[in-house]
C-alpha atoms as a PDB file:
ATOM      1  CA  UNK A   1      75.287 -24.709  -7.631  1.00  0.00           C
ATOM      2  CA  UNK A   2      72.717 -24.593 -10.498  1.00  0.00           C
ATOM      3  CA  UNK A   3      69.977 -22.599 -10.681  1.00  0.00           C
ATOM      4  CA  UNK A   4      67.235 -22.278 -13.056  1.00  0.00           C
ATOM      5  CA  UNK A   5      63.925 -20.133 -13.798  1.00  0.00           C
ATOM      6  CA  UNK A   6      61.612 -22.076 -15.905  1.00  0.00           C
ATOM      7  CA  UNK A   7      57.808 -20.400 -17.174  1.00  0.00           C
ATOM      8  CA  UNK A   8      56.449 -23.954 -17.730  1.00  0.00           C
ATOM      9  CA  UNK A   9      52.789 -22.288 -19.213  1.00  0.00           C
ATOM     10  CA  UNK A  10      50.719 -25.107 -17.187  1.00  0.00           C
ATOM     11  CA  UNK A  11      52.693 -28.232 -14.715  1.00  0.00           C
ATOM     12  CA  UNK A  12      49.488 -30.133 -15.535  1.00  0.00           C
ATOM     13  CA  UNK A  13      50.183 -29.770 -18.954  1.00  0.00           C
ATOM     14  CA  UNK A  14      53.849 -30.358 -18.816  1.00  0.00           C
ATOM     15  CA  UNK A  15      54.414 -32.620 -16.154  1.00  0.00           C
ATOM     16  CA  UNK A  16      55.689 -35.558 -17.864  1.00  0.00           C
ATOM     17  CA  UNK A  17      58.109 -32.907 -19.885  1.00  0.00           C
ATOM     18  CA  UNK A  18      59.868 -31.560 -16.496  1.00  0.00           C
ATOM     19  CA  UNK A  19      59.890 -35.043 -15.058  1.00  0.00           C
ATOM     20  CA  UNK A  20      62.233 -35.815 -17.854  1.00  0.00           C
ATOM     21  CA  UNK A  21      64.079 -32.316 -17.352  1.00  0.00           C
ATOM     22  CA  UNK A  22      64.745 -33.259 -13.720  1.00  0.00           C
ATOM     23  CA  UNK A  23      65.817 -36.389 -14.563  1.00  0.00           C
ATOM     24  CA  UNK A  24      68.633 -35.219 -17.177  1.00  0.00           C
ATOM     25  CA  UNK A  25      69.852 -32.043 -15.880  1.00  0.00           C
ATOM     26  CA  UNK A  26      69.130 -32.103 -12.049  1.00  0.00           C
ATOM     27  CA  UNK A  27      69.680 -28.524 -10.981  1.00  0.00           C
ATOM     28  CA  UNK A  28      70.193 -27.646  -7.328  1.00  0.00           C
ATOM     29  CA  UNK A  29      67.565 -25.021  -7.344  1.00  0.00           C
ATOM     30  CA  UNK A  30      64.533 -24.769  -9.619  1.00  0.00           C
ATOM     31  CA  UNK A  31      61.929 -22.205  -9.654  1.00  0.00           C
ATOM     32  CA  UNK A  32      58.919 -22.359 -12.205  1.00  0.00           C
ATOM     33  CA  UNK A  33      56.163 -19.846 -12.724  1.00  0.00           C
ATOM     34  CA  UNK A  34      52.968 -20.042 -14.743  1.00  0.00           C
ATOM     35  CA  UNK A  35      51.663 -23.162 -12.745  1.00  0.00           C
ATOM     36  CA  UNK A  36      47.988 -22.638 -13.525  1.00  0.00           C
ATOM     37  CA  UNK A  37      47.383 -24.771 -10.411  1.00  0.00           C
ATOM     38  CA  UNK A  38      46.242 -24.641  -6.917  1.00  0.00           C
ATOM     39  CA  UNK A  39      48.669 -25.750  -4.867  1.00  0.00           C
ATOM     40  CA  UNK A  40      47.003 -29.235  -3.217  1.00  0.00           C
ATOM     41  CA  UNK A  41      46.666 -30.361  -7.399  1.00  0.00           C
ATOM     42  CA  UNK A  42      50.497 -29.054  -7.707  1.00  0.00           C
ATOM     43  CA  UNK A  43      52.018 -33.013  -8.283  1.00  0.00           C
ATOM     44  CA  UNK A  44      54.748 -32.751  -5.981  1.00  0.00           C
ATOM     45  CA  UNK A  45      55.879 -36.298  -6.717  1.00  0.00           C
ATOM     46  CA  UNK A  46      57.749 -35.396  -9.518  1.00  0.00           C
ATOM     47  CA  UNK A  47      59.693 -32.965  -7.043  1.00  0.00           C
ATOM     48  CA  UNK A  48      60.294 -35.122  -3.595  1.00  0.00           C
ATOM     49  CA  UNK A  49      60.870 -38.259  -5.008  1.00  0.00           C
ATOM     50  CA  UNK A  50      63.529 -36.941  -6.534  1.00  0.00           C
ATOM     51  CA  UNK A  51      64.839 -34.867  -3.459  1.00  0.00           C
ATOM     52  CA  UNK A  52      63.509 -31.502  -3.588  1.00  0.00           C
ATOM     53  CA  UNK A  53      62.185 -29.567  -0.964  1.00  0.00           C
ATOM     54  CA  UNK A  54      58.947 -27.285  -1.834  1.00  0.00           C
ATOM     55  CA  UNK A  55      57.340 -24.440  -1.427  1.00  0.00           C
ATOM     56  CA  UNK A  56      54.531 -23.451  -3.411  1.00  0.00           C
ATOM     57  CA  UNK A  57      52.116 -20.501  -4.161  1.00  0.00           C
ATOM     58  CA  UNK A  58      48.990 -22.080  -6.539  1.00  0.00           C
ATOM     59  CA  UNK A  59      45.855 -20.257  -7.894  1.00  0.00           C
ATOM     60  CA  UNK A  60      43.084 -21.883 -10.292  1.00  0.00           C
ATOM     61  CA  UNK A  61      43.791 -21.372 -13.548  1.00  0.00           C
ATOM     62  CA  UNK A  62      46.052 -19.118 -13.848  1.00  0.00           C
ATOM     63  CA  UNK A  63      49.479 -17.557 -12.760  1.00  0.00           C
ATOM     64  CA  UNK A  64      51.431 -19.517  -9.760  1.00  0.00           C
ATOM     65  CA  UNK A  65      54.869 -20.205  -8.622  1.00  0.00           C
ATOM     66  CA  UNK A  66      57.236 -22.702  -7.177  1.00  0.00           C
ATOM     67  CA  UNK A  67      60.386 -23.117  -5.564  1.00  0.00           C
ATOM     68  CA  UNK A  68      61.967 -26.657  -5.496  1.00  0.00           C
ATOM     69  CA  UNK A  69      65.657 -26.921  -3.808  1.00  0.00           C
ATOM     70  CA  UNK A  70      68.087 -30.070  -3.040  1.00  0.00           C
ATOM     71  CA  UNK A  71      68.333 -28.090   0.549  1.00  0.00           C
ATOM     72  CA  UNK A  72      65.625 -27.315   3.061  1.00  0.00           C
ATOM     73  CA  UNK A  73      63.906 -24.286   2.639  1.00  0.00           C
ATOM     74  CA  UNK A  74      63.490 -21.766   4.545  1.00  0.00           C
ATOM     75  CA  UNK A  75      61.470 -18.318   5.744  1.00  0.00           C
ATOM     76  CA  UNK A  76      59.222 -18.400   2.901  1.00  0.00           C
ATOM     77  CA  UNK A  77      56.744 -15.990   1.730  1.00  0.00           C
ATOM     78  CA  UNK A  78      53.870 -15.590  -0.516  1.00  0.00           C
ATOM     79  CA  UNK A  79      52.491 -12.860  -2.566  1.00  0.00           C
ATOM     80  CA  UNK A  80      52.808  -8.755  -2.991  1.00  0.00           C
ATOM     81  CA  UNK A  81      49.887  -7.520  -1.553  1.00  0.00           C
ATOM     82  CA  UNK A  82      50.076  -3.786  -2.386  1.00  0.00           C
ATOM     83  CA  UNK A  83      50.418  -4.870  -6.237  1.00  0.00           C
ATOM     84  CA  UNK A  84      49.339  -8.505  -7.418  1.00  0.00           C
ATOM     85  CA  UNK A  85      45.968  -7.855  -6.936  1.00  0.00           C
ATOM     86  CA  UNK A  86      44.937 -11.321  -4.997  1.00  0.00           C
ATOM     87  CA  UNK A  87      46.923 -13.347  -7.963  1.00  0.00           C
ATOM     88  CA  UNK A  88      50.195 -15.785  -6.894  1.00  0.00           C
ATOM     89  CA  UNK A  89      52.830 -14.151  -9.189  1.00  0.00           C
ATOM     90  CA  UNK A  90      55.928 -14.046  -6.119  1.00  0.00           C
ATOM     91  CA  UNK A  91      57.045 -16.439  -3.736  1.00  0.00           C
ATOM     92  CA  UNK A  92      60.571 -16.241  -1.869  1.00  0.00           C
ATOM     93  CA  UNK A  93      62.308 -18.440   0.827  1.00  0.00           C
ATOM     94  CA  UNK A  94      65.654 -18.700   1.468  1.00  0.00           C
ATOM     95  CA  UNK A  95      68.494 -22.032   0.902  1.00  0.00           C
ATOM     96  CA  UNK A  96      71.828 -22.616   1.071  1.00  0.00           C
ATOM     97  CA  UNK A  97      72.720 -19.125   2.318  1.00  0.00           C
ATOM     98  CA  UNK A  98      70.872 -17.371  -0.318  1.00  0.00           C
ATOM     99  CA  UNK A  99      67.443 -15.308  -0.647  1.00  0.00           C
ATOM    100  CA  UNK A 100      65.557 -16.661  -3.635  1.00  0.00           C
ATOM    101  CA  UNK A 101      62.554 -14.050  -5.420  1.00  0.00           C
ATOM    102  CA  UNK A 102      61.099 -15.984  -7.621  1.00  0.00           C
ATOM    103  CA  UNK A 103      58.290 -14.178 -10.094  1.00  0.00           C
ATOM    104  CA  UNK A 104      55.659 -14.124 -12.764  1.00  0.00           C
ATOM    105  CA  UNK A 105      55.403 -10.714 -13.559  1.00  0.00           C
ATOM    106  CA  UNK A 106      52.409  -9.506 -15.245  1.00  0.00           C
ATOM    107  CA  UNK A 107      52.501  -9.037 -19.284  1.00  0.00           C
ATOM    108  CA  UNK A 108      50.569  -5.885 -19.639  1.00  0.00           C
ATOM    109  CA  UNK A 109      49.277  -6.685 -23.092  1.00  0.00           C
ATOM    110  CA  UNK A 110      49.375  -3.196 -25.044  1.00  0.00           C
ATOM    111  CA  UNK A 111      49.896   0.035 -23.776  1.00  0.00           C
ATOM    112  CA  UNK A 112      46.575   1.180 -24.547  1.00  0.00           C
ATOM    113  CA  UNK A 113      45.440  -1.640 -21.817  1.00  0.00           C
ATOM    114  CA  UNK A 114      44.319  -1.832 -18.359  1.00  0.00           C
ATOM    115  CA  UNK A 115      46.729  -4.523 -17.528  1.00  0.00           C
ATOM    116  CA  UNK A 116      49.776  -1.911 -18.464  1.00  0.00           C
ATOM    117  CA  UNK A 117      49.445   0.009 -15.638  1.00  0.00           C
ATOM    118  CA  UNK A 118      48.516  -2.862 -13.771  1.00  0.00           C
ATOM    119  CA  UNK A 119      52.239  -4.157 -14.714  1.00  0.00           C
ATOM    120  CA  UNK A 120      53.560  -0.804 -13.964  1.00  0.00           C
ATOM    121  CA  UNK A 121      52.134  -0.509 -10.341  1.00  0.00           C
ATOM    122  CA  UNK A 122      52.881  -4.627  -9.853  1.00  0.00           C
ATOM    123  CA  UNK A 123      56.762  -3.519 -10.505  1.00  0.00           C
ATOM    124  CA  UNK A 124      56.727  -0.372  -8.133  1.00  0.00           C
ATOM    125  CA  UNK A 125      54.945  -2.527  -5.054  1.00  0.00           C
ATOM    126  CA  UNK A 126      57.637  -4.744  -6.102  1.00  0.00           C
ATOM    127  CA  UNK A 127      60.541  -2.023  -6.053  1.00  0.00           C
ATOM    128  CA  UNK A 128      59.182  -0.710  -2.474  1.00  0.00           C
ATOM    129  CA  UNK A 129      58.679  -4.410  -1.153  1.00  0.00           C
ATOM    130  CA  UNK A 130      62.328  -5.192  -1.580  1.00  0.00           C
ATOM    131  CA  UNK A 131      63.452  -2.347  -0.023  1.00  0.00           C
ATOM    132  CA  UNK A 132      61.590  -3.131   2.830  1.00  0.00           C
ATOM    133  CA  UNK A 133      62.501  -6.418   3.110  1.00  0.00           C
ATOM    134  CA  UNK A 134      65.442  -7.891   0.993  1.00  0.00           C
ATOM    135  CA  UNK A 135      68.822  -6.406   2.197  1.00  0.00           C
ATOM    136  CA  UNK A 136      71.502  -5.526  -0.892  1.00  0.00           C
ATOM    137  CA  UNK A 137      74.102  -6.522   1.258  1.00  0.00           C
ATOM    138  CA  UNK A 138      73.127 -10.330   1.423  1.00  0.00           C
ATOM    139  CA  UNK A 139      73.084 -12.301  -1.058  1.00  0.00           C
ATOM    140  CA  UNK A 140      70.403 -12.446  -2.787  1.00  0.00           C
ATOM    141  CA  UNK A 141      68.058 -13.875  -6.606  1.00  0.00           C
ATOM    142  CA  UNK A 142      65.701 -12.479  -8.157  1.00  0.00           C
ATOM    143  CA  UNK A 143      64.781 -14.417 -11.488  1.00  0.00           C
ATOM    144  CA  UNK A 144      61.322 -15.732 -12.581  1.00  0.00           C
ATOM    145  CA  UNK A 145      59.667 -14.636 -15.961  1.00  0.00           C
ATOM    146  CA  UNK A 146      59.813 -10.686 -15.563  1.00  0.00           C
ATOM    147  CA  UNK A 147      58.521 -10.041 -18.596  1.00  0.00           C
ATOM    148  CA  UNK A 148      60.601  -7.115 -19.297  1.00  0.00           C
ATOM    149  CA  UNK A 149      63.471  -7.325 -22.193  1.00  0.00           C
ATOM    150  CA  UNK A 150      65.969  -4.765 -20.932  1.00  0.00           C
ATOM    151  CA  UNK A 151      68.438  -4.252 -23.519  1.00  0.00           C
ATOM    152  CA  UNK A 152      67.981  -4.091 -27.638  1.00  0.00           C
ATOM    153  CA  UNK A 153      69.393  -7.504 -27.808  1.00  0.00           C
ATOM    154  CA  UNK A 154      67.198  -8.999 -26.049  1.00  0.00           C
ATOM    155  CA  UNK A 155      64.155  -8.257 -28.887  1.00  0.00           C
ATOM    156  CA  UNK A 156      63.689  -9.859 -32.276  1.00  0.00           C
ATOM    157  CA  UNK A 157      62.924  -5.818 -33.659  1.00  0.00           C
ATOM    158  CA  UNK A 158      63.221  -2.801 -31.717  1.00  0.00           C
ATOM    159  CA  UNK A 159      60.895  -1.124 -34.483  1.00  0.00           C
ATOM    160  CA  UNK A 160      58.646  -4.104 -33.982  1.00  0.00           C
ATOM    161  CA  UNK A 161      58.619  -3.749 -30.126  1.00  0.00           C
ATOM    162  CA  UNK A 162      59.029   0.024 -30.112  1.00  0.00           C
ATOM    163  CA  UNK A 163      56.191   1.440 -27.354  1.00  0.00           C
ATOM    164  CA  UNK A 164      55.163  -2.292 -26.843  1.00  0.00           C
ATOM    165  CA  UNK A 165      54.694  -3.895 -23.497  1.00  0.00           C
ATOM    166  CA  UNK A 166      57.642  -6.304 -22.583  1.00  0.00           C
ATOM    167  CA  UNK A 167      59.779  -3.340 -24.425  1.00  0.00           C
ATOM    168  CA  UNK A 168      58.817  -0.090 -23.120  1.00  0.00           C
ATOM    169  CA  UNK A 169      60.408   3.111 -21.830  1.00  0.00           C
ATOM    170  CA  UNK A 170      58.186   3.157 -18.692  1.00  0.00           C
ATOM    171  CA  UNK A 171      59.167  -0.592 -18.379  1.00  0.00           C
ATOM    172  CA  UNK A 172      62.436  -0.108 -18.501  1.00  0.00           C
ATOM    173  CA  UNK A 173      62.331   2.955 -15.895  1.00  0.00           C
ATOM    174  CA  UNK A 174      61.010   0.337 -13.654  1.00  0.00           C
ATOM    175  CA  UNK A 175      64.187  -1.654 -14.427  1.00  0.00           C
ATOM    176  CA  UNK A 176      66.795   0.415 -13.868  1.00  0.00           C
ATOM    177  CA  UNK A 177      65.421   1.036 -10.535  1.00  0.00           C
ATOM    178  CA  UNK A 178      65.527  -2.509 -10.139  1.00  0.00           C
ATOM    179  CA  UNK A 179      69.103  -2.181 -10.770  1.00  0.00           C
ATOM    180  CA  UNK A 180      69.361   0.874  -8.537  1.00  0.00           C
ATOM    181  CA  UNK A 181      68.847  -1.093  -5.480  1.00  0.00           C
ATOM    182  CA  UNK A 182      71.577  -3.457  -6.378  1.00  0.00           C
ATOM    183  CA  UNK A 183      70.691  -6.023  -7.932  1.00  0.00           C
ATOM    184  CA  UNK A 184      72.789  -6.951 -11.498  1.00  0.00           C
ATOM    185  CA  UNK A 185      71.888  -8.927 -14.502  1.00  0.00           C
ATOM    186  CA  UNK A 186      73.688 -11.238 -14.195  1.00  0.00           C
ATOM    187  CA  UNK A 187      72.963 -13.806 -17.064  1.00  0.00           C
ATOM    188  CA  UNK A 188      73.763 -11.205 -19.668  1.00  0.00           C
ATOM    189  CA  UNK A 189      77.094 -11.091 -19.321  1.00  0.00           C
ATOM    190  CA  UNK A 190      77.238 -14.608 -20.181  1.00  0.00           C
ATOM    191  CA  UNK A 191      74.788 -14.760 -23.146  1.00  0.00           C
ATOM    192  CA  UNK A 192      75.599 -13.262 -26.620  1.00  0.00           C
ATOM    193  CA  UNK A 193      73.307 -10.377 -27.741  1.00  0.00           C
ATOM    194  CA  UNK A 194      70.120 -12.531 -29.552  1.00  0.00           C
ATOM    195  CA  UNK A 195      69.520 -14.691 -27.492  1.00  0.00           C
ATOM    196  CA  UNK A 196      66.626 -15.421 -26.698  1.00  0.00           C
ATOM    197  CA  UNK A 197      64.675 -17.142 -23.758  1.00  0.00           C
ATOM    198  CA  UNK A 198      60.967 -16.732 -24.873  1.00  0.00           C
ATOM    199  CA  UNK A 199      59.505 -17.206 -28.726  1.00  0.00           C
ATOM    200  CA  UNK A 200      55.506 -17.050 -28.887  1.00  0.00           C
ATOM    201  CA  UNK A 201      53.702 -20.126 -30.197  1.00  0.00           C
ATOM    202  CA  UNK A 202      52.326 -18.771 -33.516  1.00  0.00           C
ATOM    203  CA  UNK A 203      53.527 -18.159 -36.545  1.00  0.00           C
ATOM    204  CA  UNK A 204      56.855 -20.319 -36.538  1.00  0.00           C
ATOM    205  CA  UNK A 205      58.799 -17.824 -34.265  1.00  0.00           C
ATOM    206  CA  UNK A 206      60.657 -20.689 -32.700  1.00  0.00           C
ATOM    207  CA  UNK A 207      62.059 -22.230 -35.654  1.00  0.00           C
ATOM    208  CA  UNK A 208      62.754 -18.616 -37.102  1.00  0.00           C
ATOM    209  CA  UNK A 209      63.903 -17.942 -34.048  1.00  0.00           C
ATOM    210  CA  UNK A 210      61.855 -14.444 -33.196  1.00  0.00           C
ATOM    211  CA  UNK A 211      62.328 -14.323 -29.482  1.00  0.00           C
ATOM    212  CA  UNK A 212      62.803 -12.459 -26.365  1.00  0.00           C
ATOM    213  CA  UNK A 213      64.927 -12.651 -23.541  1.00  0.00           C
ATOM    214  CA  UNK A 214      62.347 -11.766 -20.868  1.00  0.00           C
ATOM    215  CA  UNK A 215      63.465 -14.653 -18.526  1.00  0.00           C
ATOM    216  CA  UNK A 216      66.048 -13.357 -16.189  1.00  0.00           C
ATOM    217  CA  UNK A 217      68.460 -13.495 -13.201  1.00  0.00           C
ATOM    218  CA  UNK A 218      69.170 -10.559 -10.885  1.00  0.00           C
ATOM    219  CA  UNK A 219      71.690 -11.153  -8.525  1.00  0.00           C
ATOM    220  CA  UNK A 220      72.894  -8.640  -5.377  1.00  0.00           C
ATOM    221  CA  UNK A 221      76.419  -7.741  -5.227  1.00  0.00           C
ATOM    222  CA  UNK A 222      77.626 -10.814  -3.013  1.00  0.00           C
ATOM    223  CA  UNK A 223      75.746 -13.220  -4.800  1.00  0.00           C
ATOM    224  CA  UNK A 224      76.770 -11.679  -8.039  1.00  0.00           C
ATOM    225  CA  UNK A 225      80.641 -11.860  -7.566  1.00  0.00           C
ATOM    226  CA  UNK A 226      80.039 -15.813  -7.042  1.00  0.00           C
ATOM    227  CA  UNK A 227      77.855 -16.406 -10.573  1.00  0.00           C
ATOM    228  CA  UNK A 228      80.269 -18.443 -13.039  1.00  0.00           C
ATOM    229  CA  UNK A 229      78.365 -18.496 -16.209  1.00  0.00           C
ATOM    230  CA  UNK A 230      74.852 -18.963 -17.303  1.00  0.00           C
ATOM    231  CA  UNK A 231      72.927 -20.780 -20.056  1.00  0.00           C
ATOM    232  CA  UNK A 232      69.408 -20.763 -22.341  1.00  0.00           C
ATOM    233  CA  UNK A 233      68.671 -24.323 -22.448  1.00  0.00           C
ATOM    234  CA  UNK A 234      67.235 -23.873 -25.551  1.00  0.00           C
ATOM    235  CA  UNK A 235      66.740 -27.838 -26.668  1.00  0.00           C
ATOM    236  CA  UNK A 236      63.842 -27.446 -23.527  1.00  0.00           C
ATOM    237  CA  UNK A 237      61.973 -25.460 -25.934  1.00  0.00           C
ATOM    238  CA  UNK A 238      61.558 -28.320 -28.445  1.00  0.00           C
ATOM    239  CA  UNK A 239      59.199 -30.833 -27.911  1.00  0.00           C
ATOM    240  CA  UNK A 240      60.118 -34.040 -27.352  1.00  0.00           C
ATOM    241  CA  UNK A 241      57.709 -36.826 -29.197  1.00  0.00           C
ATOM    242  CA  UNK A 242      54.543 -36.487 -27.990  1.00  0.00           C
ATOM    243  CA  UNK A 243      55.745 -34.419 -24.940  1.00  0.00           C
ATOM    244  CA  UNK A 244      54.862 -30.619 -25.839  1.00  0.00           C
ATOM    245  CA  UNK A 245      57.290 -27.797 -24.535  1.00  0.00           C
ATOM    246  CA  UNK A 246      56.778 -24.535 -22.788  1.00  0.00           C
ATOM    247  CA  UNK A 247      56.720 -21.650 -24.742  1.00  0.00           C
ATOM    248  CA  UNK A 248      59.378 -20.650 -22.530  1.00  0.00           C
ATOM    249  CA  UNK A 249      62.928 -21.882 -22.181  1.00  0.00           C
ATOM    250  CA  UNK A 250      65.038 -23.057 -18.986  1.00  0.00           C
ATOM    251  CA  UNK A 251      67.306 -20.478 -18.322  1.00  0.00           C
ATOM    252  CA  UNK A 252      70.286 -21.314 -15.616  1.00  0.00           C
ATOM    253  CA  UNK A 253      72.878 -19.837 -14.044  1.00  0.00           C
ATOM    254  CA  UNK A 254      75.876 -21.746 -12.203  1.00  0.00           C
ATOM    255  CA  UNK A 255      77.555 -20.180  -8.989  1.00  0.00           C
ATOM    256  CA  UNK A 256      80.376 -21.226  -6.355  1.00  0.00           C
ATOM    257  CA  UNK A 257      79.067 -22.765  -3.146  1.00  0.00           C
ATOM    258  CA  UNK A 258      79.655 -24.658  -0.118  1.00  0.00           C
ATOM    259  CA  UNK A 259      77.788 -27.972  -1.383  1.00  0.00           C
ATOM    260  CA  UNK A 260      78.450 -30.240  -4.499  1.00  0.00           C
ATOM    261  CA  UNK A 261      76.091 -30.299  -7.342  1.00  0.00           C
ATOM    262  CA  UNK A 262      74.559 -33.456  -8.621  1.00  0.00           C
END
């Protein structure tokens, strides 16, 4: 089973660009965020005529997320009331035996910012929200663009990012408890130190290859012990003639289950 977080930075934008995705890599499970759509202009075509199953949590504009799964899907929810603030940055719903979390955490800009504690207090709702409802003992995915790079690998510069939003000690406290609860990285493992699932648009940092790895999987224990390797699709990144790519790349994981991949 393959399953893949992708921050597509606009569907309208880049619909032609994941039609083609879908069309050459066919993962079981895909969950996007950054939609920038409400959810009756979402073009679900490009999903259900190719088999997927939807569900989908839109705004105007900005933010929004989507799950799209091979099997049916089931129990969902929308949103994180005590922290998001009205926006549609979380959506979960569970298939093929497995609770899916998928995010768009907030960015948080600089620490001197309003939107840093905003990120801060988005991640503790979060924490207390899955301890309410998400039990460590099923098995369970978090992954979506967290915007958080955990480990020093996973920045261009640690001088460069030192006290920096995306890279920051109170960031990273929110992390660990993340971990605390029981859920594991579980990409990293599988991905050497530098590399990289983000690069921003300006100033050539794709081609010199000044990333982040802020796009993630977090797995609980059962789910974990099942995850068989995991990959940064990086040739997503590029665009492809006139077809222009996320600033993000796809980022998958493979694990065992009961049903065959396409």
């Amino acid at each position: 089973m393959r399953i893949v977080t992708w921050n597509v930075n606009s569907l309208k934008a880049r619909q032609d660009f994941v039609s083609a995705y879908l069309d050459e890599e066919s993962p079981d499970v895909l969950c996007l965020q950054e939609l920038k759509l409400e959810e009756h202009k979402v073009p679900t075509e490009i999903f259900t005529s190719r088999g997927y199953h939807l569900a989908i949590f839109g705004q105007k504009q900005w933010n929004g997320v989507l799950i799209a799964s091979k099997t049916p899907l089931e129990d969902v929810h929308r949103g994180l009331p005590e922290g998001d603030d009205g926006a549609s940055r979380l959506i979960a719903a569970t298939t093929a035996g497995v609770r899916f979390i998928n995010l768009y955490c907030p960015q948080g800009q600089a620490e001197d910012s309003p939107k840093f504690p905003y990120k801060l207090g988005f991640y503790d709702a979060l924490i207390a929200w899955l301890g309410d409802h998400v039990s460590p003992a099923e098995p369970a995915l978090i992954l979506g663009d967290l915007n958080i790079a955990p480990l020093p690998g996973d920045v261009y510069s640690v001088q460069h990012f030192e006290n920096v939003p995306t890279y920051h000690p109170e960031e990273h406290k929110r992390w660990d408890r993340l971990c605390e609860l029981g859920y594991a990285d579980v990409s990293a493992p599988w991905l050497a130190p530098g590399t990289y699932t983000y690069w921003d648009y300006r100033g050539g940092k794709f081609k010199r290859d000044l990333g982040m790895r802020i796009d993630h999987h977090l797995a609980t224990a059962p789910l974990a012990a099942r995850v068989r390797g995991s990959r940064v699709l990086r040739q997503w990144r590029k665009n492809r003639g006139e077809l222009r790519a996320s600033d993000h790349a796809p980022v998958e994981i493979t694990i065992s289950s009961g049903f065959a991949t396409a």
